[in-house]
Protein backbone atom coordinates (compact mmCIF):
# COMPACT_ATOMS: atom_id res chain seq x y z
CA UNK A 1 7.61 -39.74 -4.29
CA UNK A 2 8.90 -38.35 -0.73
CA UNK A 3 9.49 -40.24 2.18
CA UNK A 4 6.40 -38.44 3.97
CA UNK A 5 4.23 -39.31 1.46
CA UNK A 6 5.36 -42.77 1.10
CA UNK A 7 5.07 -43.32 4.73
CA UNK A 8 1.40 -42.22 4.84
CA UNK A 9 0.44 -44.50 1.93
CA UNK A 10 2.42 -47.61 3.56
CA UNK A 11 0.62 -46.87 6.87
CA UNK A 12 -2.72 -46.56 5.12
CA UNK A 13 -2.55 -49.80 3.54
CA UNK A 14 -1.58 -51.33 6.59
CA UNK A 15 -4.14 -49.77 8.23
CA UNK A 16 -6.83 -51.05 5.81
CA UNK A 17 -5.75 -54.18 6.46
CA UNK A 18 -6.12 -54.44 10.03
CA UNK A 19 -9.54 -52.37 9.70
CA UNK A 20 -10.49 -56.04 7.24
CA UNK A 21 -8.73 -58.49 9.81
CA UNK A 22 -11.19 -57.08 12.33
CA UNK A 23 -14.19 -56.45 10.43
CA UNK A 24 -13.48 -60.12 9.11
CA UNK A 25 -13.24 -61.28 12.71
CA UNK A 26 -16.43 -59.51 13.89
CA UNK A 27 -18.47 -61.31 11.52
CA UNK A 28 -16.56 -64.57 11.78
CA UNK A 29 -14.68 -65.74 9.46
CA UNK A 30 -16.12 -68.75 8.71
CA UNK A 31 -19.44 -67.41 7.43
CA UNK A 32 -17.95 -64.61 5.32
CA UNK A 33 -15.67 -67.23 3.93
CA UNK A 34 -18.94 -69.36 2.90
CA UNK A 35 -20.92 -66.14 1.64
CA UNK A 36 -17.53 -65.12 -0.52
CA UNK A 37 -18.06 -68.69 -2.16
CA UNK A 38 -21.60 -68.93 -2.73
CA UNK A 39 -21.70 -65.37 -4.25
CA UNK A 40 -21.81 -65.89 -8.52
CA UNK A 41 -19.02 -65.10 -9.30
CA UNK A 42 -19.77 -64.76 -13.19
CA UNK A 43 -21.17 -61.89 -11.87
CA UNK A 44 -17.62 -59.84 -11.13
CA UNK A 45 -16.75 -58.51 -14.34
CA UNK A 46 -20.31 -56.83 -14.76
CA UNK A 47 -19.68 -55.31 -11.57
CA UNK A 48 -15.69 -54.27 -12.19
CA UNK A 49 -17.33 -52.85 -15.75
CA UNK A 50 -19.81 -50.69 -13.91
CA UNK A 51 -17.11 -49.49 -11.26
CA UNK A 52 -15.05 -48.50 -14.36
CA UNK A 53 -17.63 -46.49 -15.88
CA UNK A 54 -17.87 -44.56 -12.58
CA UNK A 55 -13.69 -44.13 -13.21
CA UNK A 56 -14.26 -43.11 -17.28
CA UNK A 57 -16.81 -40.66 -16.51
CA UNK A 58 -15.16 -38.95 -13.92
CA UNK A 59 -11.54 -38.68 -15.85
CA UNK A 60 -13.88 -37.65 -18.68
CA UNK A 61 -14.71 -34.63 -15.97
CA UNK A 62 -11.61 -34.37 -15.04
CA UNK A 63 -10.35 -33.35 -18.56
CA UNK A 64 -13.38 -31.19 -19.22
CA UNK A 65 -12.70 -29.12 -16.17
CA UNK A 66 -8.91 -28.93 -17.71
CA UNK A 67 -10.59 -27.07 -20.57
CA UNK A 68 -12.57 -25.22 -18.80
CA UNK A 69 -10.35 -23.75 -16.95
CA UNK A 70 -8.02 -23.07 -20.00
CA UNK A 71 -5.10 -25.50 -19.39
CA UNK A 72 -4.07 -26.77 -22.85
CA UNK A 73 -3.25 -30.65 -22.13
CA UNK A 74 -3.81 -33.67 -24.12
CA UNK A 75 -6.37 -36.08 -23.44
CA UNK A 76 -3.79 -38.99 -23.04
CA UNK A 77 -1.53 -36.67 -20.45
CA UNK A 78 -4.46 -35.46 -18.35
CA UNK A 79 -5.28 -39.08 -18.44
CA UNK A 80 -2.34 -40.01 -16.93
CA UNK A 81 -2.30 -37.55 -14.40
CA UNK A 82 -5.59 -38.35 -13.33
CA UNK A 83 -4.69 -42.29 -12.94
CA UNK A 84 -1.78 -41.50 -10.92
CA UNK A 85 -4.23 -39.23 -8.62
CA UNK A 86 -6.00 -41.82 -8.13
CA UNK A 87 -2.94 -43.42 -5.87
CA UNK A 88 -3.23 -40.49 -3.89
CA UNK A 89 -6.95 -41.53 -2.56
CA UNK A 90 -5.28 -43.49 0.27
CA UNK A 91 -3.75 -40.07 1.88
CA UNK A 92 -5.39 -39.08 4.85
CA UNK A 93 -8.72 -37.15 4.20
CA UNK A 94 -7.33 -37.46 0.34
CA UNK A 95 -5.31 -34.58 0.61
CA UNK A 96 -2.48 -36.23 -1.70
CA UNK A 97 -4.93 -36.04 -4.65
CA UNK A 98 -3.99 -32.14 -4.42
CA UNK A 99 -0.91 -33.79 -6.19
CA UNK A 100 -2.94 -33.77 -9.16
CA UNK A 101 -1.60 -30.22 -10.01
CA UNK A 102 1.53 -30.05 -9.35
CA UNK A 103 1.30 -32.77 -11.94
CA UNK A 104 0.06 -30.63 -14.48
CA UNK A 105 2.27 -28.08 -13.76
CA UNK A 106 4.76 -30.21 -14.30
CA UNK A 107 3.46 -30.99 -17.68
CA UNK A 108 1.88 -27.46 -19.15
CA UNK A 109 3.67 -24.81 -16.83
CA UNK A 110 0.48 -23.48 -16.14
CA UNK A 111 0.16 -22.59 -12.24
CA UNK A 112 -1.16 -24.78 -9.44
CA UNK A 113 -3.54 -21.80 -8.15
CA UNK A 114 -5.16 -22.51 -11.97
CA UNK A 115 -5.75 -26.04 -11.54
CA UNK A 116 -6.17 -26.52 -8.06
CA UNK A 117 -9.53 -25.87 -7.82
CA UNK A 118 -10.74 -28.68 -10.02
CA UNK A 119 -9.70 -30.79 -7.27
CA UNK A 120 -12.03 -28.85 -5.14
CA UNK A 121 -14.45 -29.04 -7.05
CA UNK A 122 -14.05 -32.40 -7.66
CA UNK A 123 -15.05 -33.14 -4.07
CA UNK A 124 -17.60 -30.96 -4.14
CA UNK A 125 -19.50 -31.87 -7.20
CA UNK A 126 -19.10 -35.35 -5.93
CA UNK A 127 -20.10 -34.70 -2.26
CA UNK A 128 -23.52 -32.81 -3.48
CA UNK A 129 -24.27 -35.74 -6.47
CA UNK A 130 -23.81 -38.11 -3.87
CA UNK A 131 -26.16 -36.23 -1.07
CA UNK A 132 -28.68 -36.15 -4.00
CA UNK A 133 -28.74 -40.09 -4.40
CA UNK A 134 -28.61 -41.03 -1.27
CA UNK A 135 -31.36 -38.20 -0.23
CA UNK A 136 -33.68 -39.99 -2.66
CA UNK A 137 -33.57 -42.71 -0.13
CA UNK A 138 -33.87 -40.36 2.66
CA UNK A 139 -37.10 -39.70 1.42
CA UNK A 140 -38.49 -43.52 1.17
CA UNK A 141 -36.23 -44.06 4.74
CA UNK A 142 -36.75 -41.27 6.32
CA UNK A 143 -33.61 -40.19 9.20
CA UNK A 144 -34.26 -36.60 10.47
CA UNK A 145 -30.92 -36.28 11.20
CA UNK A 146 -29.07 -37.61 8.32
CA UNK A 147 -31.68 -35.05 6.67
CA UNK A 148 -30.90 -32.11 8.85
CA UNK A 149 -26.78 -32.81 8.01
CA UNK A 150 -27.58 -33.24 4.32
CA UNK A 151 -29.65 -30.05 3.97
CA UNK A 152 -26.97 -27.90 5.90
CA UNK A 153 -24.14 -29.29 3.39
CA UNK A 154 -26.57 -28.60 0.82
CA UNK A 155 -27.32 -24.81 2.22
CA UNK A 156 -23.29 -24.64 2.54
CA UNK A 157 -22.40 -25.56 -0.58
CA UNK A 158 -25.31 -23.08 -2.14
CA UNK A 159 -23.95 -20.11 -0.58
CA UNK A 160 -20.30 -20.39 -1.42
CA UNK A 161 -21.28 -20.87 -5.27
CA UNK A 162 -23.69 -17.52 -4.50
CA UNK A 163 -20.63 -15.56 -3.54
CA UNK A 164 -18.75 -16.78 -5.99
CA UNK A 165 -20.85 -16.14 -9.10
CA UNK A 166 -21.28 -12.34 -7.61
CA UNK A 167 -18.36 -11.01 -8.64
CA UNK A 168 -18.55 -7.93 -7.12
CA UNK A 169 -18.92 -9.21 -4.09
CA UNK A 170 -16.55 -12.00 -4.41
CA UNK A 171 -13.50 -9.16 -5.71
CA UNK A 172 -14.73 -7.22 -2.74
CA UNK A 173 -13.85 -9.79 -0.43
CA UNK A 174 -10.58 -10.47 -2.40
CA UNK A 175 -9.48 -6.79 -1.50
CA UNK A 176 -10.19 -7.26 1.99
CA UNK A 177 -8.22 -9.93 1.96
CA UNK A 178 -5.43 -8.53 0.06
CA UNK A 179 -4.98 -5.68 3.10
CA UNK A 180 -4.78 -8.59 5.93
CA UNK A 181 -1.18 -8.80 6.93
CA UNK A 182 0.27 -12.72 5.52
CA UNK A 183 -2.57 -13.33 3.54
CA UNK A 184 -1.43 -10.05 1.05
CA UNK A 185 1.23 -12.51 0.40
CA UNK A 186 -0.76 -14.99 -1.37
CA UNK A 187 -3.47 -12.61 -3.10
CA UNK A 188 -2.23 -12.95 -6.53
CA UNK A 189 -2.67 -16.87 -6.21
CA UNK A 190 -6.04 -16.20 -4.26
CA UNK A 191 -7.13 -14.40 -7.49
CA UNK A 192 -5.98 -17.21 -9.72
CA UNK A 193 -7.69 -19.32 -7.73
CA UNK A 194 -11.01 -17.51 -7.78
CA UNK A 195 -11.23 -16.91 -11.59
CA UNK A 196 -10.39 -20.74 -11.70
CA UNK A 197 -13.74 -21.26 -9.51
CA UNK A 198 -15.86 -18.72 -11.30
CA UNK A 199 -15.43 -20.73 -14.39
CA UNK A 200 -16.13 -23.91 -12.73
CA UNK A 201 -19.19 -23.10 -11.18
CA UNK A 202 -21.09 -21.35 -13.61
CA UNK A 203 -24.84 -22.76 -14.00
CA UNK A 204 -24.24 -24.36 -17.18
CA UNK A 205 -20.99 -25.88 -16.22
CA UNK A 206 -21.94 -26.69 -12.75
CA UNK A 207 -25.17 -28.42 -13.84
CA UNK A 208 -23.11 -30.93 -16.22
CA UNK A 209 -20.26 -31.43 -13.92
CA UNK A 210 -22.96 -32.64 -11.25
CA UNK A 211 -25.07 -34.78 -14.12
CA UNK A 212 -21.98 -36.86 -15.31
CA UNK A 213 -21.29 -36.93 -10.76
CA UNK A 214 -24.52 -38.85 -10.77
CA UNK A 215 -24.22 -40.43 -13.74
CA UNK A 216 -20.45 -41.88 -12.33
CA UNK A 217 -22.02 -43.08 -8.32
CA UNK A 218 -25.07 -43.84 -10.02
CA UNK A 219 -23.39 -46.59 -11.90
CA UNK A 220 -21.36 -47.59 -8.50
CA UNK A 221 -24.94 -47.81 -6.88
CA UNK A 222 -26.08 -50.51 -9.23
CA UNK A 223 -22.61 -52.04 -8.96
CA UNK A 224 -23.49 -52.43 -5.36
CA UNK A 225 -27.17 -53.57 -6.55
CA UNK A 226 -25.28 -56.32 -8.47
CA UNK A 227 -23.20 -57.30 -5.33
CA UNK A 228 -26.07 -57.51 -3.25
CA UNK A 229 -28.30 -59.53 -5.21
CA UNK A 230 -25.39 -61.95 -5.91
CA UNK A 231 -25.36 -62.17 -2.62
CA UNK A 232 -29.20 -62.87 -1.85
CA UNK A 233 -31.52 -59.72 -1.91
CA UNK A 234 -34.21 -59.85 -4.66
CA UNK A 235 -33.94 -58.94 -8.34
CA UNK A 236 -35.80 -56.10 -8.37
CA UNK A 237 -35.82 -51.93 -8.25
CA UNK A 238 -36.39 -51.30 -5.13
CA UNK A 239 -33.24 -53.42 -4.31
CA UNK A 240 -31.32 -50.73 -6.88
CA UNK A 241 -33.02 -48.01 -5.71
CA UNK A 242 -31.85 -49.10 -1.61
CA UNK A 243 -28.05 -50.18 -2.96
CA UNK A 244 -27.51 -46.54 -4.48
CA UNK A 245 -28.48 -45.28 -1.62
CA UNK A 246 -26.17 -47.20 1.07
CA UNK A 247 -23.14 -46.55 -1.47
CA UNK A 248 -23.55 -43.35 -1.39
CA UNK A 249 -24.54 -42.45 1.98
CA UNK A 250 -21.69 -44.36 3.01
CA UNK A 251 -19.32 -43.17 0.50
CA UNK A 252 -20.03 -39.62 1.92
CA UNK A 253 -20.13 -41.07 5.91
CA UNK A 254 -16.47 -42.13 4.92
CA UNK A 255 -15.63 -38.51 3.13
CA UNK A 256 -16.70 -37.42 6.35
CA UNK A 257 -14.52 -39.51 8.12
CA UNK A 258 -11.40 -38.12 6.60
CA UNK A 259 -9.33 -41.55 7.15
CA UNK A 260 -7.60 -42.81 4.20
CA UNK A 261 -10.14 -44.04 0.82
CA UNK A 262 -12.51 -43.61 4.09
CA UNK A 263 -11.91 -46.65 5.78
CA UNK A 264 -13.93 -47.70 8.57
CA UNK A 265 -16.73 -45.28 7.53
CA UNK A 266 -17.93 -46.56 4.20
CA UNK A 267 -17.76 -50.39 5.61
CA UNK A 268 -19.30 -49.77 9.49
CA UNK A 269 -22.06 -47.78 7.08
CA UNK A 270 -22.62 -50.52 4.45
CA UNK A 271 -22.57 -53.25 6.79
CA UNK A 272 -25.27 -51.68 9.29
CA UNK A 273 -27.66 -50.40 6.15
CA UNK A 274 -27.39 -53.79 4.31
CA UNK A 275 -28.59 -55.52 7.84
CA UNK A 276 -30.88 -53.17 8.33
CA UNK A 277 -32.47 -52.91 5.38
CA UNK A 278 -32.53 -56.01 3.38
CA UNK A 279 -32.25 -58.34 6.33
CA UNK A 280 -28.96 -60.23 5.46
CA UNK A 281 -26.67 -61.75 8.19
CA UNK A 282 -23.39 -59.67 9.05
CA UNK A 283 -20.75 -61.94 7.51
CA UNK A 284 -22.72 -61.83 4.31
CA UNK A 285 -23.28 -57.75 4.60
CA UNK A 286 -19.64 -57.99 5.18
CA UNK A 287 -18.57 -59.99 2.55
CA UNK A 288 -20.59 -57.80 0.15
CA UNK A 289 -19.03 -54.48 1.42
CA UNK A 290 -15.61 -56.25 0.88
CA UNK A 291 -16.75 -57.21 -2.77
CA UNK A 292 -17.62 -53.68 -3.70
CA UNK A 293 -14.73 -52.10 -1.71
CA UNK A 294 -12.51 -54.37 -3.95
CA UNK A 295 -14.31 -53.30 -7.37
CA UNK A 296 -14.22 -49.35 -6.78
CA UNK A 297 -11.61 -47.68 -3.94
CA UNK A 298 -8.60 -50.60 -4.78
CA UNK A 299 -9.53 -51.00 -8.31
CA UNK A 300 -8.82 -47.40 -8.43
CA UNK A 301 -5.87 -47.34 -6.17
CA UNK A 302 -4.47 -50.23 -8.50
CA UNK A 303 -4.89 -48.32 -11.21
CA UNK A 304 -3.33 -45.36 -9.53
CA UNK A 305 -0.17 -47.56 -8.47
CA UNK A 306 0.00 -49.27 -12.01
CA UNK A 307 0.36 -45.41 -13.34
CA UNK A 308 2.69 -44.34 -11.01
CA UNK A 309 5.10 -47.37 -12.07
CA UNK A 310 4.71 -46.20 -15.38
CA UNK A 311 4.75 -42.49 -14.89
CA UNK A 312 6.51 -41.84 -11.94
CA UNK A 313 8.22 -38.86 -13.35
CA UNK A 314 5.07 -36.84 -13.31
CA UNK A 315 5.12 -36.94 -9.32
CA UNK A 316 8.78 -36.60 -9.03
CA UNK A 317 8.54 -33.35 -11.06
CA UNK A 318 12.75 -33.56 -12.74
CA UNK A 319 11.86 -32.83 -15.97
CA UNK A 320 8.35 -32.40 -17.74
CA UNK A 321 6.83 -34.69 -19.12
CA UNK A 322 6.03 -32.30 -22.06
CA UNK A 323 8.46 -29.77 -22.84
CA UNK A 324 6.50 -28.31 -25.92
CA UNK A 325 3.63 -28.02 -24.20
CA UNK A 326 5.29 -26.36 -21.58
CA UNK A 327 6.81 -23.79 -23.54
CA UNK A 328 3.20 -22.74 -25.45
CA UNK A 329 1.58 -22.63 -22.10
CA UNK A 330 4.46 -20.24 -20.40
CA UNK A 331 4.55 -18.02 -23.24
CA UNK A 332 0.88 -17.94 -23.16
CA UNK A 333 0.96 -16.86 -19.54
CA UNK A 334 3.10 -14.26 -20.24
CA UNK A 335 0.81 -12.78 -22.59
């Protein structure tokens, strides 16, 4: 791992815990301390399982979109790319997580411009299952403007898949681009990369990619469900229904955000929501956003720093990690 890289992740933990001290603070300390030890504890692992679900779907993706795309890996190597990834959430606006395919490089040979757009999509897919939850509850809490932004991303996101899928149009554009002085340099890569994103957002493809993205926040809005009725709202749907929606509204109000695992965001969001909507005291909105921040973003980043001790070389890119695979995927390129 560079120094640059190191640094940011350093200063981003740091950061987050500052961004605690004073969110702690702000809802005194006292009272989040005594909400943190009346919550039923008993109740944890259910909600660490259902925050790991979220994680095994989307590596599930993650290897799927591999496929797709026609890298050859093995299930246990993209695995372990895709745990150390997850380390690489705490980069500013996650850019880090671009890692992910230099680490595959590093283990199949095959180009980053192949693999590189899984990543995109990846926070695409995400950002529109997301904006699908949480516009459920947009409909039963209705915010024109939260609407407005949704339904522009929405729009946004419609268009570029448009152009895509045309590929006459989308070639077109690729020869314009390939006559505009410094960007000729890169067209071969810029083709790469658009064959990559043809294939990943076909209609058939694209529709499952964004089920199992609901399926994975779905299960870290009733995580969140869980949290909050541990922590006094009532055991019923309607408290499910509002907890998928705060995740994810705040999950993507963080995204937004662009700070590191999108701090600040995702807790200001939670905190306000769970007041607002189910009534509860600050300290004890707090202590539940702190509860479900701990079972999803550092569950993953421990996972992602528990891979890197393990598979460090992947990142550090001196040898690969699987010469034989290597050599069939070179050769294959070649072809």
């Amino acid at each position: 791992m560079n120094q640059d890289l190191r640094r940011k992740l350093i200063l981003s933990l740091v950061g987050a815990l500052l961004l605690y001290i004073v969110l702690v603070l702000w809802s005194d300390i006292h009272q989040v301390q005594s909400a943190l030890q009346a919550f039923p504890w008993q109740w944890f692992p259910l909600v660490v399982a259902l925050a790991l679900i979220n994680y095994g779907v989307r590596m599930l993706r993650w290897h799927w979109w591999l496929g797709l795309v026609g890298v050859e890996i093995s299930r246990w190597d993209s695995g372990r790319v895709f745990g150390l990834g997850s380390l690489m959430m705490m980069t500013p606006g996650k850019v880090g997580e671009l890692l992910k395919a230099y680490m595959v490089k590093n283990v199949t040979g095959d180009p980053i411009s192949r693999t590189a757009p899984i990543i995109v999509a990846e926070r695409i897919i995400d950002g529109i299952a997301m904006l699908i939850l949480a516009g459920v509850g947009l409909i039963a809490f209705p915010e024109p403007r939260a609407q407005s932004v949704a339904v522009l991303l929405l729009a946004a996101f419609a268009v570029g898949i448009v152009v895509i899928q045309i590929r006459p149009l989308a070639l077109r554009l690729l020869a314009i681009a390939h006559r505009i002085p410094l960007v000729n340099r890169f067209s071969d890569q810029l083709y790469t990369l658009y064959d990559s994103s043809y294939m990943l957002f076909r209609p058939g493809p694209l529709l499952w990619a964004l089920t199992l993205g609901m399926l994975a926040w779905g299960t870290s809005g009733l995580a969140f469900g869980v949290t909050l009725v541990g922590f006094g709202a009532e055991l019923n749907w309607q408290t499910f229904f509002m907890a998928t929606f705060i995740f994810n509204i705040s999950t993507v109000i963080g995204a937004v955000v662009a700070l590191p695992g999108g701090l600040g965001g995702f807790e200001g969001s939670a905190v306000f929501w769970v007041v607002r909507l189910f009534g509860l005291g600050a300290a004890t909105a707090t202590a539940a956003a702190l509860v479900i921040r701990f079972c999803t973003l550092w569950l993953s980043v421990g996972i992602g720093f528990v891979s890197f001790l393990l598979w460090h070389e992947l990142l550090a890119g001196a040898e690969p990690a699987n010469p034989k695979t290597v050599a069939r995927n070179v050769a294959r390129n070649k072809s």
